[in-house]
Protein backbone atom coordinates (compact mmCIF):
# COMPACT_ATOMS: atom_id res chain seq x y z
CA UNK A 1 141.18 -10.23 -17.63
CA UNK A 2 140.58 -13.80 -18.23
CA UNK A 3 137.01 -15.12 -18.98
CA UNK A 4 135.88 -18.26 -17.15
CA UNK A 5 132.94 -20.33 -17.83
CA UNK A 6 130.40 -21.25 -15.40
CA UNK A 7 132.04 -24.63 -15.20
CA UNK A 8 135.66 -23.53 -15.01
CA UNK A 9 134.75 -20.97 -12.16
CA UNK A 10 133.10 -23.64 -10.16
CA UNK A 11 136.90 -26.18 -10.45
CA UNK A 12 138.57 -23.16 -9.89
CA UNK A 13 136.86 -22.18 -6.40
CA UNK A 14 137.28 -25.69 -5.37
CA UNK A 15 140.75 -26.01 -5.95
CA UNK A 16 141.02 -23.02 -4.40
CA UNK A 17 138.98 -24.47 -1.30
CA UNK A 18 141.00 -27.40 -1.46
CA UNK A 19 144.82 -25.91 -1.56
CA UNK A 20 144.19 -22.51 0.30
CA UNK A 21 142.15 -23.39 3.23
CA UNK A 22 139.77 -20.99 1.65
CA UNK A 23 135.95 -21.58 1.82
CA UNK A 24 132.99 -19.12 1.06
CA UNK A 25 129.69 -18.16 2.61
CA UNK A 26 126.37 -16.15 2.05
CA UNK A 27 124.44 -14.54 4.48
CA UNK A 28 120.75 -14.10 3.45
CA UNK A 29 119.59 -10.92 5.28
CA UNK A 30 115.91 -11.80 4.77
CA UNK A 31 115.98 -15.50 6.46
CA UNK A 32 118.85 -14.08 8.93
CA UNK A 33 120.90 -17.41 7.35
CA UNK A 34 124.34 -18.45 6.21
CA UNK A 35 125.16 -20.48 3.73
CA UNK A 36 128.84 -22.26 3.60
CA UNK A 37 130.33 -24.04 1.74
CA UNK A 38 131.72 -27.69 2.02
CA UNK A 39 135.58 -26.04 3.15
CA UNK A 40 133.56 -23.42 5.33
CA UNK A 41 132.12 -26.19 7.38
CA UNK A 42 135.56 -28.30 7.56
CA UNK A 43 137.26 -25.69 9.36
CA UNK A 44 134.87 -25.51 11.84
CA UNK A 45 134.48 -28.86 12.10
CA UNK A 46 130.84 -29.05 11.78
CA UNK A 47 128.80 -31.25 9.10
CA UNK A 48 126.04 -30.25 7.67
CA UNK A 49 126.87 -29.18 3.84
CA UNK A 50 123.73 -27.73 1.84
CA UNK A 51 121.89 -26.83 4.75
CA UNK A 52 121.15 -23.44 6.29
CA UNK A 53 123.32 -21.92 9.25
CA UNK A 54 121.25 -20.03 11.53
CA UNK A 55 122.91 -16.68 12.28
CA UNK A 56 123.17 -17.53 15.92
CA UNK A 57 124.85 -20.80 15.59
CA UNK A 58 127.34 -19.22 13.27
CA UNK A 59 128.67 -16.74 15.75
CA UNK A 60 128.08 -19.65 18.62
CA UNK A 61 130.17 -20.92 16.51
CA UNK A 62 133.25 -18.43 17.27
CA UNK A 63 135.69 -18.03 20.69
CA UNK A 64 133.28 -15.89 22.88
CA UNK A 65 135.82 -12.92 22.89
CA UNK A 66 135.69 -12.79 19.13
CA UNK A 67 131.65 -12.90 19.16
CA UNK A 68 130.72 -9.06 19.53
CA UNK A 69 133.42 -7.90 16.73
CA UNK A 70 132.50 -10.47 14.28
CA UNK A 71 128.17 -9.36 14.81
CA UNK A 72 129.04 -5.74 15.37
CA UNK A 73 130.86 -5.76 11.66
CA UNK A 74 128.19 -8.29 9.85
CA UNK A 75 125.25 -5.68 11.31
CA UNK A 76 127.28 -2.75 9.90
CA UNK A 77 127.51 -4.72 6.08
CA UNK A 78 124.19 -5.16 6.12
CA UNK A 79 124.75 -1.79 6.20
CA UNK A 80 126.58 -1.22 3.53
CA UNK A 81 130.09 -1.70 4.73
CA UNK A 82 132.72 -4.36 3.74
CA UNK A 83 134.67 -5.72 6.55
CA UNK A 84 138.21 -7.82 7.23
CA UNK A 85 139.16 -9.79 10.69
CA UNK A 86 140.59 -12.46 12.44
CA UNK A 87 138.76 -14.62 14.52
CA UNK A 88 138.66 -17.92 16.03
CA UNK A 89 136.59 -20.94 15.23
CA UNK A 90 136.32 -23.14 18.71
CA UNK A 91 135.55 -26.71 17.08
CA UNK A 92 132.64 -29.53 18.68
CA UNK A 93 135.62 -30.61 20.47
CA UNK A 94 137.23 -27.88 21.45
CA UNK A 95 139.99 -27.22 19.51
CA UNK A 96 140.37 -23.83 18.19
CA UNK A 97 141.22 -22.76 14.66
CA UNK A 98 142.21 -19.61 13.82
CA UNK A 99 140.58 -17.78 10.46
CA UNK A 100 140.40 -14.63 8.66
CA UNK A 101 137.32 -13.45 7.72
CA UNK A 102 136.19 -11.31 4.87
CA UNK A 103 132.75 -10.18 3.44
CA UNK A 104 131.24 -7.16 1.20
CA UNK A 105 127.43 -6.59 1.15
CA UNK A 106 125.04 -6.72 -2.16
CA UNK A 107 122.25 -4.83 -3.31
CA UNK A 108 119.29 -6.71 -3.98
CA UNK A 109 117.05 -5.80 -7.50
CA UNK A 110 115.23 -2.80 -4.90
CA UNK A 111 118.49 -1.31 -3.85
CA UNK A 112 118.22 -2.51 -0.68
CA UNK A 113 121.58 -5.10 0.29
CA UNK A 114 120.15 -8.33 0.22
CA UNK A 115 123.05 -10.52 1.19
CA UNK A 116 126.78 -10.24 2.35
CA UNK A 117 129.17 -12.45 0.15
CA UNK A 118 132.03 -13.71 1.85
CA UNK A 119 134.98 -16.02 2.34
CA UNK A 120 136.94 -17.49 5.80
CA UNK A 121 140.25 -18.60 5.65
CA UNK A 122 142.04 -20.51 8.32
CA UNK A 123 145.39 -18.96 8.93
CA UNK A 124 145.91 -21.29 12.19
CA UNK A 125 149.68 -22.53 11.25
CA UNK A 126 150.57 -18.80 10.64
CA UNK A 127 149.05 -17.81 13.68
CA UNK A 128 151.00 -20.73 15.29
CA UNK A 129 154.58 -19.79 13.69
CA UNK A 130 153.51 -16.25 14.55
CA UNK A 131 152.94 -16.92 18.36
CA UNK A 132 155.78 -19.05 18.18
CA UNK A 133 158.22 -16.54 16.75
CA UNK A 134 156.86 -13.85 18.91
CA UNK A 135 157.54 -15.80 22.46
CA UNK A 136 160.88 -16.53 20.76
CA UNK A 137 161.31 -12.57 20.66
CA UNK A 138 160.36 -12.09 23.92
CA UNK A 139 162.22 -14.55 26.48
CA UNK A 140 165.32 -15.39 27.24
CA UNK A 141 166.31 -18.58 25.34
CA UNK A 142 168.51 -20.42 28.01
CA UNK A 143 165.18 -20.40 30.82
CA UNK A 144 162.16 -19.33 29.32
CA UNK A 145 161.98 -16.68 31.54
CA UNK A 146 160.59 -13.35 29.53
CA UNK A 147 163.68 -10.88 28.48
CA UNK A 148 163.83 -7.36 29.60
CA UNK A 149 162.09 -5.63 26.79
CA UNK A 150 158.88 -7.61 26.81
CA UNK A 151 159.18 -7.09 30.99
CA UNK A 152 159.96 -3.13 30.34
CA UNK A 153 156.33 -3.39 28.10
CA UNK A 154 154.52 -5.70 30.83
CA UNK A 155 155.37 -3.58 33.76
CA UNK A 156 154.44 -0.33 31.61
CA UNK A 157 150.81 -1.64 30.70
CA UNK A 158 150.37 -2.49 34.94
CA UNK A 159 151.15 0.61 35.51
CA UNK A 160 148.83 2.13 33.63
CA UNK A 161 146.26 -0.48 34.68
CA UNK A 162 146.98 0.60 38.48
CA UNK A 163 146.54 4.00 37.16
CA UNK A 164 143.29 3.46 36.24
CA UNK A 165 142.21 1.06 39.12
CA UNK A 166 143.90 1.61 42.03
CA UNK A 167 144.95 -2.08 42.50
CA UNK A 168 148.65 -2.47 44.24
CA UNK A 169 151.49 -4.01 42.77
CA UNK A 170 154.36 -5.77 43.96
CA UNK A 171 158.10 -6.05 42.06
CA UNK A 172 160.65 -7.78 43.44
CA UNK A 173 164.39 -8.33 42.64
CA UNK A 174 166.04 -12.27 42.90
CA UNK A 175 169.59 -12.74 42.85
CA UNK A 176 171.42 -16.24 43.71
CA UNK A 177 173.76 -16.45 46.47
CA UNK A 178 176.91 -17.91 45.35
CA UNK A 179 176.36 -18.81 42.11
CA UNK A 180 179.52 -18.34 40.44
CA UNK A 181 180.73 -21.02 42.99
CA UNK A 182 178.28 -23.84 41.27
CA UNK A 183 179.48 -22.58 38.03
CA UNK A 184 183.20 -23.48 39.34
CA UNK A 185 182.15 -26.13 40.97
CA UNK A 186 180.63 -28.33 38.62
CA UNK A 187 180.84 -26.21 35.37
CA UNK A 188 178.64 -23.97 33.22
CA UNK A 189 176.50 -26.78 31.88
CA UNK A 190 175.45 -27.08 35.15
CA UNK A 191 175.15 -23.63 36.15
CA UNK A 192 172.79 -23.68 33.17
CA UNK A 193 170.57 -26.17 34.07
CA UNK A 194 170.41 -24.67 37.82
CA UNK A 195 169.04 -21.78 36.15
CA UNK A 196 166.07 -23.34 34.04
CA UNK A 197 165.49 -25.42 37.27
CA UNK A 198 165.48 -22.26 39.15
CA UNK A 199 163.04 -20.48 36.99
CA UNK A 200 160.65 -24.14 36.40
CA UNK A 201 159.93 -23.46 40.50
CA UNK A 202 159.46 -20.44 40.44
CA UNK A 203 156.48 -20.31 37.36
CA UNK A 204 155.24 -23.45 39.33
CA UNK A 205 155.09 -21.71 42.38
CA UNK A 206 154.03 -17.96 41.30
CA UNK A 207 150.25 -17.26 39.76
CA UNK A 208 149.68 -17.39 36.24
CA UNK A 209 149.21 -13.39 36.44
CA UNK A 210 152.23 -13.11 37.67
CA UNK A 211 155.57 -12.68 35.57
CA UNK A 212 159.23 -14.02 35.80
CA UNK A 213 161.81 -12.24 33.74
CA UNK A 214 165.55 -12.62 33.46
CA UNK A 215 167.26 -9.16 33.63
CA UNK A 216 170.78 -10.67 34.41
CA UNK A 217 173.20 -13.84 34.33
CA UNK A 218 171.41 -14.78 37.57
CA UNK A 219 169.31 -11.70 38.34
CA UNK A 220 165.73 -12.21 37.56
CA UNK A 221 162.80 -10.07 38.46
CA UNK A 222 159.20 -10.85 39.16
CA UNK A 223 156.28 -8.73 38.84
CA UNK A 224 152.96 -9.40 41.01
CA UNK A 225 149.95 -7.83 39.92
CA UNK A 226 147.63 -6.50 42.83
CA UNK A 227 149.96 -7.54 45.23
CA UNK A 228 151.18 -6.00 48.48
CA UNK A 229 154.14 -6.25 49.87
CA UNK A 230 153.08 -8.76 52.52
CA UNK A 231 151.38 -10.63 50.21
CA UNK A 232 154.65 -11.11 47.80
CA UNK A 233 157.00 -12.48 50.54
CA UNK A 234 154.89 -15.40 50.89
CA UNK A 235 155.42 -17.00 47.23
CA UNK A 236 158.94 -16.15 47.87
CA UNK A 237 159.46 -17.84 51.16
CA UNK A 238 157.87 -21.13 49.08
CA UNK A 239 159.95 -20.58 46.24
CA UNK A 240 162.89 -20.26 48.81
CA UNK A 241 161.85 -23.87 50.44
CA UNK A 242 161.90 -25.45 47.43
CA UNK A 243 165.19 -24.02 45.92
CA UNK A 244 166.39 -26.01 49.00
CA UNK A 245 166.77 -28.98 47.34
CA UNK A 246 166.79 -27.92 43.45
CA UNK A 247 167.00 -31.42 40.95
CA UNK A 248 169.36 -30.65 37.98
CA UNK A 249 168.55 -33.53 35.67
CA UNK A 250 172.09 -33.64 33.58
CA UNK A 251 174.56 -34.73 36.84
CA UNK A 252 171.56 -36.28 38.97
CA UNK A 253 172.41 -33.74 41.51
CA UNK A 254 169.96 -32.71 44.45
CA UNK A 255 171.77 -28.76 44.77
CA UNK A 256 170.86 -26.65 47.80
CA UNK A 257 170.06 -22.80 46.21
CA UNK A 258 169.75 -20.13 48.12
CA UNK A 259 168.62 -16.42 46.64
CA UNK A 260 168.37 -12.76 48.03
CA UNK A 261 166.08 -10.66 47.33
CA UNK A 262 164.77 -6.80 47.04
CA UNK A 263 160.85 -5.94 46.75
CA UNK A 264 159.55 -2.52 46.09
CA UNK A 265 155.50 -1.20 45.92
CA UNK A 266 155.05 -0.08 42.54
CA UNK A 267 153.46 3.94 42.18
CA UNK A 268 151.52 5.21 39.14
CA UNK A 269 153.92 7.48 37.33
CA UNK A 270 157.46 5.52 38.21
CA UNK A 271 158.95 4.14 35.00
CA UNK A 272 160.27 0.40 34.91
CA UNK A 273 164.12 1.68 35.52
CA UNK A 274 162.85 3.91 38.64
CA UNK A 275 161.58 0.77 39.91
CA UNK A 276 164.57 -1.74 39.38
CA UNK A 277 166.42 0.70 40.99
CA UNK A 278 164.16 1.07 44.11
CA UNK A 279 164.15 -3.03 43.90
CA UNK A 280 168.11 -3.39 43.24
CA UNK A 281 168.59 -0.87 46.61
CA UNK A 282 166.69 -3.17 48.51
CA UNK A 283 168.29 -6.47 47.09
CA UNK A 284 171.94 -4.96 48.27
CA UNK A 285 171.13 -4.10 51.53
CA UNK A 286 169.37 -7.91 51.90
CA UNK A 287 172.67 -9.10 50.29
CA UNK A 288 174.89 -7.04 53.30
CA UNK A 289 172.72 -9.02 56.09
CA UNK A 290 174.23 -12.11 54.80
CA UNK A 291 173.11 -15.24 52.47
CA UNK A 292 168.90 -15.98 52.14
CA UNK A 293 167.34 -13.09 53.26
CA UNK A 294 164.32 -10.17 51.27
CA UNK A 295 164.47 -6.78 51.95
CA UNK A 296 161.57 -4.82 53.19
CA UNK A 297 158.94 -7.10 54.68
CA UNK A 298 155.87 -4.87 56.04
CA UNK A 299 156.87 -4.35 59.82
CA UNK A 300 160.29 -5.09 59.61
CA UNK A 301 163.25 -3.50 57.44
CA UNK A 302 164.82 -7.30 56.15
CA UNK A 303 164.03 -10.87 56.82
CA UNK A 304 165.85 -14.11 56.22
CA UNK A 305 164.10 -16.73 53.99
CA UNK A 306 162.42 -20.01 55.79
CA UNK A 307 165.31 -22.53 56.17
């Protein structure tokens, strides 16, 4: 084990500050205080150095969904119990930094833990290639649309939500009249950018709850959380208007796109495949009425999409 002296410790921590994003803090359990160091108070963007966090500003200090996990495991150290988490650190101006934090309790001289020694690291540009490689996993690279395994996961976990709830839910089938024809038309490059154009209206168009996925070349299917039926034609009939006149930036071309498509009501106990299927019945017998048209619409079996 190497030996350190006093003064070699204290350039050692602050390198270590300085090159790891790593600070350190103390929480005194008598004066309900932190103390942090200078690195501590960088990454949350805060000055202040020498001077006494109240225990209340510190976890102000945190994203409000992170709040109750980081007190819940500082009240159990004090305790007696060490603890390890991620967090996040919202900063004066908002930005948001994202830090591990770490701390192990002391006993004081009576037994009794005194203070909970600790360090925060901010991970944020690991978080960030982490998020980033993670919605690279989980869409389809040519739209941006999610892929079919993070869908399969995303319909599962609204299922069990209706399960628990009772709250409807609405999936529905798209597939684009005619496509091959732009593809052999103008070419694939095209065709391409017809399809990112496609899916840009509909995320524009569709809540933020709601969820666009690509299950084919251009098949895509949407899920709408507590949604009815009813309810789901009417993005679609927008989404329908606007494919009217879709702007493909790489020819300058104003193209006229025109979809089909199947919904179904989602049930608590139906698997994702159950429901394409139901969805994919519905989309064919749309596609046998002819071009532009959804299949069921509450009151009437099929319905051709606003002109």
């Amino acid at each position: 084990m190497i030996e350190l002296s006093h003064h070699k410790l204290s350039d050692l921590i602050a390198m270590i500050e300085e090159t790891g994003q790593v600070g350190y803090w103390q929480f005194d359990v008598d004066t309900d205080r932190f103390e942090w160091s200078a690195q501590v108070h960088r990454i949350h963007g805060r000055p202040g150095e020498g001077r006494p966090v109240p225990r209340r500003d510190a976890l102000d200090a945190l994203h409000a969904d992170d709040r109750p996990m980081v007190e819940e495991s500082l009240r159990a150290a004090v305790k007696g119990r060490e603890f390890q988490m991620d967090a996040r650190v919202v900063r004066p101006d908002g930005s948001i930094r994202y830090v591990k934090i770490a701390g192990r309790p002391f006993a004081n001289g009576e037994g009794r833990i005194g203070s909970v020694l600790g360090i925060l690291i901010d991970i944020t540009e690991f978080k960030r290639t982490e998020n980033k490689l993670r919605r690279l996993a989980e869409t389809d690279p040519l739209t941006g649309a999610v892929n079919v395994r993070r869908f399969e996961s995303l319909v599962g976990a609204e299922l069990r939500r209706m399960a628990r709830f009772g709250k409807p839910a609405t999936l529905a089938i798209i597939d684009i009249d005619g496509f091959k024809g732009i593809n052999d038309t103008f070419g694939h490059p095209v065709g391409d950018d017809v399809l990112r154009a496609f899916v840009k209206t509909m995320m524009r168009t569709l809540r933020e709850v709601d969820v666009v996925a690509r299950i084919g070349g251009d098949e895509f299917a949407i899920l709408m959380p507590e949604t009815g039926i009813a309810e789901a034609a009417i993005p679609l009939e927008r989404i329908a208007g606007l494919s009217r006149s879709l702007a493909v930036e790489r020819e300058g071309l104003n193209i006229c796109l025109t979809f089909s498509a199947g919904m179904a009501t989602m049930t608590p106990g139906m698997d994702l495949h159950e429901i394409l299927r139901s969805a994919d019945k519905l989309l064919y017998q749309a596609k046998r009425d002819g071009v532009s048209r959804v299949a069921p619409i509450a009151g009437s079996r099929r319905k051709q999409l606003s002109s």
